[in-house]
Structure formats: structure tokens, C-alpha cells
PDB file of N, CA and C in Angstrom:
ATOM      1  N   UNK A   1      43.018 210.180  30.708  1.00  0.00           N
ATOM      2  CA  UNK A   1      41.686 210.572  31.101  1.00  0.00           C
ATOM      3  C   UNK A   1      41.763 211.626  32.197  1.00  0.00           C
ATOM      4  N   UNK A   2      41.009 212.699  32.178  1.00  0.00           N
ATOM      5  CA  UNK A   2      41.061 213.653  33.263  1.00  0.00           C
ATOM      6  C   UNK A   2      40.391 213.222  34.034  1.00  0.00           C
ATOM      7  N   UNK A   3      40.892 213.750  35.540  1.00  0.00           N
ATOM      8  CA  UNK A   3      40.262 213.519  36.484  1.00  0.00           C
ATOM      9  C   UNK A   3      39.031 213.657  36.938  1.00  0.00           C
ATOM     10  N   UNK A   4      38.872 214.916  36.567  1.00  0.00           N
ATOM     11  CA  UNK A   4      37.318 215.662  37.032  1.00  0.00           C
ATOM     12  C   UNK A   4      36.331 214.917  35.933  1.00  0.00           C
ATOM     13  N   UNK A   5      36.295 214.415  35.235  1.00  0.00           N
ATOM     14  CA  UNK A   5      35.381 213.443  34.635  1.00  0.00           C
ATOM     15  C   UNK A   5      34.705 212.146  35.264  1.00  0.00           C
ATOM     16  N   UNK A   6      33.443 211.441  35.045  1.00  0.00           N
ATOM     17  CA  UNK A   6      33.430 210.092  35.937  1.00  0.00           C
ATOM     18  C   UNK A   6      34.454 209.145  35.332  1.00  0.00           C
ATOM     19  N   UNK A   7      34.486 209.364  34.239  1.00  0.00           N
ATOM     20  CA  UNK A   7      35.319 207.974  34.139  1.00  0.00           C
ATOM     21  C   UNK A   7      36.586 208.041  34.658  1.00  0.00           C
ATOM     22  N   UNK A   8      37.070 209.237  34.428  1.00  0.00           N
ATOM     23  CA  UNK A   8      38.415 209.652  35.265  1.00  0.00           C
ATOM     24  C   UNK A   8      38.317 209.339  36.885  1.00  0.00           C
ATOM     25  N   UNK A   9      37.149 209.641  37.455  1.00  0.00           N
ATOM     26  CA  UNK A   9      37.397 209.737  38.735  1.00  0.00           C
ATOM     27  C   UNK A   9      37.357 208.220  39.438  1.00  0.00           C
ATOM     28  N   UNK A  10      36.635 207.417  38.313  1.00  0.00           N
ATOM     29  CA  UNK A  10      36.517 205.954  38.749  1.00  0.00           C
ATOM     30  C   UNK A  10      37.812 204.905  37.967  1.00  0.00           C
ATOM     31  N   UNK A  11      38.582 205.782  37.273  1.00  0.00           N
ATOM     32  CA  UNK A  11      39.603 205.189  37.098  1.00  0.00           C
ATOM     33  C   UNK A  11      40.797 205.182  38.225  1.00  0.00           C
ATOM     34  N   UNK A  12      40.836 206.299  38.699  1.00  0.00           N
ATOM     35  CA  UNK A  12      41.576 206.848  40.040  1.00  0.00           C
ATOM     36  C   UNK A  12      41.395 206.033  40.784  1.00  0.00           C
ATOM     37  N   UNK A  13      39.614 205.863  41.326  1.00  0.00           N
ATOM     38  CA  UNK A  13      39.282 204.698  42.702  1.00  0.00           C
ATOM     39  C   UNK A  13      40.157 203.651  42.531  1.00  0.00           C
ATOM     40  N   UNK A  14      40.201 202.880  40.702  1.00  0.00           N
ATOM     41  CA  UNK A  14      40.216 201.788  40.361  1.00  0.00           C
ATOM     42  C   UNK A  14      41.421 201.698  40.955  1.00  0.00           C
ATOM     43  N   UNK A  15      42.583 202.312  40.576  1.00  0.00           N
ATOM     44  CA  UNK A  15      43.623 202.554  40.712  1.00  0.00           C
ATOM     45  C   UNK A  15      44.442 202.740  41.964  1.00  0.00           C
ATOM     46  N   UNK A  16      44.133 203.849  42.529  1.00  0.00           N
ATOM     47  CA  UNK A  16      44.643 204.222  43.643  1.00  0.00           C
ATOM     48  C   UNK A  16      43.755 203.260  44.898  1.00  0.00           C
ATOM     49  N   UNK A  17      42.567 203.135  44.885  1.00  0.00           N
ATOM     50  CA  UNK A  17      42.352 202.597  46.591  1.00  0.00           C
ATOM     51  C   UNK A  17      41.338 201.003  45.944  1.00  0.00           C
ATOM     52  N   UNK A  18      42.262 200.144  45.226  1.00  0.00           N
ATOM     53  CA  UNK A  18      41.861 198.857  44.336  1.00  0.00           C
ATOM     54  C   UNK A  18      40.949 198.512  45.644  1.00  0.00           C
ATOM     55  N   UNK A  19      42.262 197.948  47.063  1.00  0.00           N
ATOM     56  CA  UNK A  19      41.977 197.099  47.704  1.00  0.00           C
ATOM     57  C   UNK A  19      40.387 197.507  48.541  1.00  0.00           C
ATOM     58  N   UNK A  20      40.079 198.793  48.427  1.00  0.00           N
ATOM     59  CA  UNK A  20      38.756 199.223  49.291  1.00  0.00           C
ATOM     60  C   UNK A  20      37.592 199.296  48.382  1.00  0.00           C
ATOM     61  N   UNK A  21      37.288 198.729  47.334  1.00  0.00           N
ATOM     62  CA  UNK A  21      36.354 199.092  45.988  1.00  0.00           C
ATOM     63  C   UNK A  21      35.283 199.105  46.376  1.00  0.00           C
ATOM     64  N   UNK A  22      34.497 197.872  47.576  1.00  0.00           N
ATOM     65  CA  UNK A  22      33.696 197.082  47.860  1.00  0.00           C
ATOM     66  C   UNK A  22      32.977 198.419  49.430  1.00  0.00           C
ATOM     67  N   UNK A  23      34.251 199.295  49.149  1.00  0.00           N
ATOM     68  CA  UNK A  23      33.138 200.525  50.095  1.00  0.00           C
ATOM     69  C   UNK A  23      32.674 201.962  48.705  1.00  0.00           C
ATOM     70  N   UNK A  24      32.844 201.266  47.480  1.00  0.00           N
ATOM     71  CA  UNK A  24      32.334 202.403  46.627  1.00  0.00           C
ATOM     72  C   UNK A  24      30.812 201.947  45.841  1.00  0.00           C
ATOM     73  N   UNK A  25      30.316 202.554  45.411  1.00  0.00           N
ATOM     74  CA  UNK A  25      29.024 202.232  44.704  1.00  0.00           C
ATOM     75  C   UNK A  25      28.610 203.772  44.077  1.00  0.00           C
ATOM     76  N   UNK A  26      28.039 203.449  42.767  1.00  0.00           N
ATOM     77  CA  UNK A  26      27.813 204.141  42.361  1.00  0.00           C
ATOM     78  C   UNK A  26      26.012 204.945  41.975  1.00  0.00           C
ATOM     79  N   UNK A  27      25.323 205.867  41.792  1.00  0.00           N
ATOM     80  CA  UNK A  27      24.498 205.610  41.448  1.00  0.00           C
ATOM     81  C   UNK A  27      23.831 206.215  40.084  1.00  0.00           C
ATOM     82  N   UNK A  28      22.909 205.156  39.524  1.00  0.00           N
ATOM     83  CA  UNK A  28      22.764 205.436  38.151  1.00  0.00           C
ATOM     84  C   UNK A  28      21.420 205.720  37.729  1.00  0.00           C
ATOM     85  N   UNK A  29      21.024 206.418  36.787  1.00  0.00           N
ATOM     86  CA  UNK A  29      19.706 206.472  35.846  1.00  0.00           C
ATOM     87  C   UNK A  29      19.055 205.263  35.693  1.00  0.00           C
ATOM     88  N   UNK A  30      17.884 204.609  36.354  1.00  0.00           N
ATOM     89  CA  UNK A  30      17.094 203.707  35.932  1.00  0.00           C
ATOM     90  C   UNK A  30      15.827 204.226  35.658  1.00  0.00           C
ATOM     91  N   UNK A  31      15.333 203.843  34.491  1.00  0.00           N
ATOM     92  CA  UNK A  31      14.251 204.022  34.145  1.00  0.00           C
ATOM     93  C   UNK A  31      13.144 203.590  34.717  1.00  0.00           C
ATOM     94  N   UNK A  32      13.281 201.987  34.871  1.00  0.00           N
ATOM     95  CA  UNK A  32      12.860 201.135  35.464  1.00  0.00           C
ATOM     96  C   UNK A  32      12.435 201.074  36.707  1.00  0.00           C
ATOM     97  N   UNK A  33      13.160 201.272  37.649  1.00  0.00           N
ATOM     98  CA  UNK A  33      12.906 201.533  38.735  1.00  0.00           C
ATOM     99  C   UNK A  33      11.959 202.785  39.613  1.00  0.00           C
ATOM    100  N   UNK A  34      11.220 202.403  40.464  1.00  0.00           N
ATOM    101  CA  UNK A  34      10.774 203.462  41.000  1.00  0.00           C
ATOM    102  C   UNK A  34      11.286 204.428  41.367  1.00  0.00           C
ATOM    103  N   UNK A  35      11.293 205.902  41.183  1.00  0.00           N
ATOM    104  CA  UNK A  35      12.686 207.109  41.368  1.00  0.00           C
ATOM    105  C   UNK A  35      13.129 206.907  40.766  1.00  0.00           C
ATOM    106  N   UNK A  36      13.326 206.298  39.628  1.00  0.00           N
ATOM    107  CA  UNK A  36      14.105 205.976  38.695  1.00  0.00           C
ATOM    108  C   UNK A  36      15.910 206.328  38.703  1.00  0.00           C
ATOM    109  N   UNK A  37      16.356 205.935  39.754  1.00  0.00           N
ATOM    110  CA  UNK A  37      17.372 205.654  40.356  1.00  0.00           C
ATOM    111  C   UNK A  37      18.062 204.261  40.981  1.00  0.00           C
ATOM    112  N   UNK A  38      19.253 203.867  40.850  1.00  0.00           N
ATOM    113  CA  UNK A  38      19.700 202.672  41.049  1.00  0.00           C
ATOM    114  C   UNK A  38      21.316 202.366  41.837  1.00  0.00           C
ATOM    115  N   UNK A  39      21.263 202.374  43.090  1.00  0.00           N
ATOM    116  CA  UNK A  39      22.852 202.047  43.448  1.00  0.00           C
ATOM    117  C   UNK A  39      23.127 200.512  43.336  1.00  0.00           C
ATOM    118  N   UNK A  40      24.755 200.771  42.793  1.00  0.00           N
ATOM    119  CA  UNK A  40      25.458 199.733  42.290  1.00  0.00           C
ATOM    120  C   UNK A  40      26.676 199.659  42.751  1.00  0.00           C
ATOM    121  N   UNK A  41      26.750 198.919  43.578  1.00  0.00           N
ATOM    122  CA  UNK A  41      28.293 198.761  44.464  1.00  0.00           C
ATOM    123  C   UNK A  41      29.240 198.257  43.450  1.00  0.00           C
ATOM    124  N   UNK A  42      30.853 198.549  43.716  1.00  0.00           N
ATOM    125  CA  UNK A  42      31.521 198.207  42.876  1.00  0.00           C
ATOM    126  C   UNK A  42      32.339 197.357  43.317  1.00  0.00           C
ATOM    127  N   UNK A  43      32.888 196.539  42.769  1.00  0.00           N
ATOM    128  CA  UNK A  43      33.842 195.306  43.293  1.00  0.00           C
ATOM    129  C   UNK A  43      35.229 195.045  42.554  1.00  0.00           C
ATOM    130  N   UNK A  44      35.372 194.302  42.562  1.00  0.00           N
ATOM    131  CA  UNK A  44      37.350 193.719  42.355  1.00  0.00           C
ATOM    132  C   UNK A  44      37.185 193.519  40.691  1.00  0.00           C
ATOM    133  N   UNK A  45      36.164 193.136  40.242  1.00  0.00           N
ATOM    134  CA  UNK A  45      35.751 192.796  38.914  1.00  0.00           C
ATOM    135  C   UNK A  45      35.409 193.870  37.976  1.00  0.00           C
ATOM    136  N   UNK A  46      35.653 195.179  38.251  1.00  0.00           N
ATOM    137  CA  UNK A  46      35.305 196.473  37.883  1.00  0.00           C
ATOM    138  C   UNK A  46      36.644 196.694  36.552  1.00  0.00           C
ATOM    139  N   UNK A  47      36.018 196.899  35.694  1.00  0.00           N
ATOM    140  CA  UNK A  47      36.496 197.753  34.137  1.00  0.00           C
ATOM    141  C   UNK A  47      36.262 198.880  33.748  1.00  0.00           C
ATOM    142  N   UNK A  48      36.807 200.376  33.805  1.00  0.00           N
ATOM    143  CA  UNK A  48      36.100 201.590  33.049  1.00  0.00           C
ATOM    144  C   UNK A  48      36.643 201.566  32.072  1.00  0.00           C
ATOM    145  N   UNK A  49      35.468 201.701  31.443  1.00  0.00           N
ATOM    146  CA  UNK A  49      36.126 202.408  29.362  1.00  0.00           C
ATOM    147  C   UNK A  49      35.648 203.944  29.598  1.00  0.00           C
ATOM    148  N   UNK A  50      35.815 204.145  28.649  1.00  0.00           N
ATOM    149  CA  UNK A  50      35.739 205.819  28.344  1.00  0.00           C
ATOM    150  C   UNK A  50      33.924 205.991  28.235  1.00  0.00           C
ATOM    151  N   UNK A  51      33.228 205.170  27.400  1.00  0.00           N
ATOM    152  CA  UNK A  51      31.970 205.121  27.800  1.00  0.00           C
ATOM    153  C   UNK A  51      31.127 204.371  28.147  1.00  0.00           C
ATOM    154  N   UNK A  52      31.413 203.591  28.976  1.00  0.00           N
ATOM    155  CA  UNK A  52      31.044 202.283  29.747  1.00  0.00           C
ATOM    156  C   UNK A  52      31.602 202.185  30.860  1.00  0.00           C
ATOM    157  N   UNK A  53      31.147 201.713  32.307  1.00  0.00           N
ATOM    158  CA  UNK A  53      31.142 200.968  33.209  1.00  0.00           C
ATOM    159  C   UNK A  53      31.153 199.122  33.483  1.00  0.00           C
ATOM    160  N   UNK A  54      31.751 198.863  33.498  1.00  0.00           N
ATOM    161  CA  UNK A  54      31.301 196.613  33.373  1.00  0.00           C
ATOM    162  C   UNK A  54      31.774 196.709  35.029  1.00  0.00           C
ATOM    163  N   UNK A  55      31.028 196.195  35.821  1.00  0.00           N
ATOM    164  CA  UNK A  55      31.028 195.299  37.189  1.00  0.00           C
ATOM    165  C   UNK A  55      30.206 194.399  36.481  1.00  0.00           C
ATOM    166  N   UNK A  56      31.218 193.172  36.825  1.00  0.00           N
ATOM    167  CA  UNK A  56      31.094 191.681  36.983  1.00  0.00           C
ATOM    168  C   UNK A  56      30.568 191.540  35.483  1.00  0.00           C
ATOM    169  N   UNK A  57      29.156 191.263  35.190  1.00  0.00           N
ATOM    170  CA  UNK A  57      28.375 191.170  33.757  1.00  0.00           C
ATOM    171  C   UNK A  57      27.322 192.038  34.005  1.00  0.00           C
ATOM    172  N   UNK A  58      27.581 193.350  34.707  1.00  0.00           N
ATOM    173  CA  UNK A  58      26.442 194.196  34.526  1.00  0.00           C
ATOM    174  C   UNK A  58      27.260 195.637  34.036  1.00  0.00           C
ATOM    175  N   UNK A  59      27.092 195.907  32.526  1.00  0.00           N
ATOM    176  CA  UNK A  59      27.185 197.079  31.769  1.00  0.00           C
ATOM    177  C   UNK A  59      26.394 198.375  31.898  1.00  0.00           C
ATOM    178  N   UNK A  60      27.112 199.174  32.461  1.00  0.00           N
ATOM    179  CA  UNK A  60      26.255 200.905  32.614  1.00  0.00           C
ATOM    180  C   UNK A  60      26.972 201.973  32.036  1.00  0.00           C
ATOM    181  N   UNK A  61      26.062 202.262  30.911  1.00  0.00           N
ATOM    182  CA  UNK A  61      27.299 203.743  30.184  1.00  0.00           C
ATOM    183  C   UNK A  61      27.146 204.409  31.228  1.00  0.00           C
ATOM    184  N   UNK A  62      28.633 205.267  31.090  1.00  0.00           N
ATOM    185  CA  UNK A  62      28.652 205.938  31.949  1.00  0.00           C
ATOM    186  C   UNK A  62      28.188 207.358  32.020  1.00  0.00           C
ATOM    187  N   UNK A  63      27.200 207.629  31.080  1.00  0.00           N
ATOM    188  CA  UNK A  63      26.152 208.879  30.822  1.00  0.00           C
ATOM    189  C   UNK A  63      25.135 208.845  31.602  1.00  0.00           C
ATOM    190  N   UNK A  64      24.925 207.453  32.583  1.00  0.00           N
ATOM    191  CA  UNK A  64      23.869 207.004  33.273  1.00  0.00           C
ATOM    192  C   UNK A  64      24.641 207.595  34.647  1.00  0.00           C
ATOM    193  N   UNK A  65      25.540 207.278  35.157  1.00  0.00           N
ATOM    194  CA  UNK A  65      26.158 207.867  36.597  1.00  0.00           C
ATOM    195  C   UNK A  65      25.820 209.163  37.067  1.00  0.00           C
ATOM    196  N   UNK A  66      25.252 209.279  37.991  1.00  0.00           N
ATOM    197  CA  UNK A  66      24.752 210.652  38.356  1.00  0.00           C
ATOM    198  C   UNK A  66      25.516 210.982  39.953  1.00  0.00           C
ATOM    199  N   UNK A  67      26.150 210.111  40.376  1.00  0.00           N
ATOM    200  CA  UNK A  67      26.682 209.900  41.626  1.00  0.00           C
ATOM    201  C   UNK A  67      28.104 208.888  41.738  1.00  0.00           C
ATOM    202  N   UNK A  68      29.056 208.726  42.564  1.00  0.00           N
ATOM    203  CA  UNK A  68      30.020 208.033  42.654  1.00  0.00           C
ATOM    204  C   UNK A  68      29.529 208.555  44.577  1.00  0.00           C
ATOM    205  N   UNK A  69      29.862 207.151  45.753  1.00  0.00           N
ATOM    206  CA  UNK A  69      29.633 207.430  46.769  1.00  0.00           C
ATOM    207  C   UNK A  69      30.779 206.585  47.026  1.00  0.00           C
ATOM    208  N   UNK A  70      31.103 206.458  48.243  1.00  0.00           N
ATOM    209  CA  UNK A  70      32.138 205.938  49.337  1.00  0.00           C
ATOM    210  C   UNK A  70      31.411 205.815  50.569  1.00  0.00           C
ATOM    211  N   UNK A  71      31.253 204.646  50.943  1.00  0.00           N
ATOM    212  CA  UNK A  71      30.402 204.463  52.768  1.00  0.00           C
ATOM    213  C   UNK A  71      29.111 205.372  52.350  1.00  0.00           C
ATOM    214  N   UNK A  72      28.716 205.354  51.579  1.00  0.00           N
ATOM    215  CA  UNK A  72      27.334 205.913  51.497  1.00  0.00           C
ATOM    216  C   UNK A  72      27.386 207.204  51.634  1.00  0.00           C
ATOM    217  N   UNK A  73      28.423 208.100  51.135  1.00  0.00           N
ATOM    218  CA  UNK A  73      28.658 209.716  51.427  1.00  0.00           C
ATOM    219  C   UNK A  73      29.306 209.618  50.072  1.00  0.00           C
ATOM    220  N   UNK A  74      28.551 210.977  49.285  1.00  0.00           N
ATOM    221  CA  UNK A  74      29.054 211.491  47.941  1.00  0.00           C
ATOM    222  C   UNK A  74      30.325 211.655  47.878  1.00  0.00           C
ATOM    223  N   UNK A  75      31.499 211.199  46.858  1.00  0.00           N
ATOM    224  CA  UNK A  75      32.694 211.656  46.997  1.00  0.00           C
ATOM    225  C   UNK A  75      32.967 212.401  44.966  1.00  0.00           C
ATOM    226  N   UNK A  76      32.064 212.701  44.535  1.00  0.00           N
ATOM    227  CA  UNK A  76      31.416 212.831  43.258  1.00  0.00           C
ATOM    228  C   UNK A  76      29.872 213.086  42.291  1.00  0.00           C
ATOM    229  N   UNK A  77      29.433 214.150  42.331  1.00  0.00           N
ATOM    230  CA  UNK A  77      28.031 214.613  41.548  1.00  0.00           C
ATOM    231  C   UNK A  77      28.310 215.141  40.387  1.00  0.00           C
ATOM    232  N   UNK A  78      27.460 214.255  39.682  1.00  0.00           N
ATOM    233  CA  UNK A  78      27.029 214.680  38.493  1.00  0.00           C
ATOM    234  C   UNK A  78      26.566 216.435  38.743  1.00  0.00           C
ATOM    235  N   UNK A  79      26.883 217.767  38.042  1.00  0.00           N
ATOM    236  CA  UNK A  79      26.128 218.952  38.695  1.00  0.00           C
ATOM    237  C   UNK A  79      24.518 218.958  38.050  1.00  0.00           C
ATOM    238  N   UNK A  80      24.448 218.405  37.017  1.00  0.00           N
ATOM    239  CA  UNK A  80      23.067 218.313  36.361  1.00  0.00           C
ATOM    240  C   UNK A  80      22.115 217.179  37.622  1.00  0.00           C
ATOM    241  N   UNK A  81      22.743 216.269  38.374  1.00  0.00           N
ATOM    242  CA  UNK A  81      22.236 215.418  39.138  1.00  0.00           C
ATOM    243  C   UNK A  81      21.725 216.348  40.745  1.00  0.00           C
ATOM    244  N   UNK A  82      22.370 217.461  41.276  1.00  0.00           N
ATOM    245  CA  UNK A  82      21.525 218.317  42.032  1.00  0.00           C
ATOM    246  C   UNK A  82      20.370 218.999  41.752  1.00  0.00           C
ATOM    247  N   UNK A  83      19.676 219.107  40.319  1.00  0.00           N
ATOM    248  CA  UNK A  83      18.706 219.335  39.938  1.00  0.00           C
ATOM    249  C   UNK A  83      16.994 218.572  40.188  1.00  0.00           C
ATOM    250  N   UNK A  84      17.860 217.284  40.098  1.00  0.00           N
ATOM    251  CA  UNK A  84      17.036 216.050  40.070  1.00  0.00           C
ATOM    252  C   UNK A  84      16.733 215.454  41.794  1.00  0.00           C
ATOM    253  N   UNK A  85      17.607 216.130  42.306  1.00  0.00           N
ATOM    254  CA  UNK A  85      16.946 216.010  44.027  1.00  0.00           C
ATOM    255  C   UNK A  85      16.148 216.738  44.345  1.00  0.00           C
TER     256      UNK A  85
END
């Protein structure tokens, strides 16, 4: 998986900094929600597929990610997602 991709780049987190996961969160497309935006912290229980996200029993393709953060500072944008601010 390449890097510069999300799934790539959240395979890396997965990978390289396991033990700190619980300072990453991501944020995603909700419809639902007001702003229709949604952050989702990630934890020890984290799986990437190629088009899917799974923390714990909550599934998010990963066409929904518009953000990857660290301590609440972008370390990853979607470029179509600077549009939408």
C-alpha cells in the first residue's frame, strides 16, 4: 500500500507508532450529524483494509476520511476536504 494514500498512511500509524494510537483520531463524512462531520479516535483494536476502516465494531469506508489528526493537529487532508472548510 502506498503511503500517500489514507489507508497507507493509517497503516504506517498502525504500524510504526502502535503503542500511541489512542492520540490519533480520525475525521469522517457524516451525514447524520450536524456539519455533517464526525471525529473518531482510534485505539489498539484498529484494522485497515484497503477499503474499510473497523475500530472496535464501528466500520468506516475509508472514502468517508477526510482527515487523519494526532493531539488534535492534522497530520493528513483529504485535498478535496480543504474545499469543504
Amino acid at each position: 500500500m502506498k503511503d500517500n494514500t489514507i489507508a497507507g498512511m493509517l497503516n504506517k500509524i498502525v504500524w510504526v507508532d502502535k503503542a500511541n494510537l489512542r492520540r490519533y483520531s480520525v475525521i469522517v463524512i457524516d451525514r447524520l450529524r450536524p456539519g455533517g462531520l464526525r471525529e473518531v479516535q482510534l485505539s489498539e483494536s484498529v484494522k485497515v483494509l484497503k477499503d474499510r476502516l473497523i475500530i472496535g465494531e464501528t466500520i468506516i469506508p475509508i472514502h468517508r476520511i477526510v482527515e487523519i489528526r494526532r493531539d488534535g493537529e492534522p497530520v493528513w487532508v483529504r485535498k478535496s476536504a480543504s474545499a469543504r472548510k
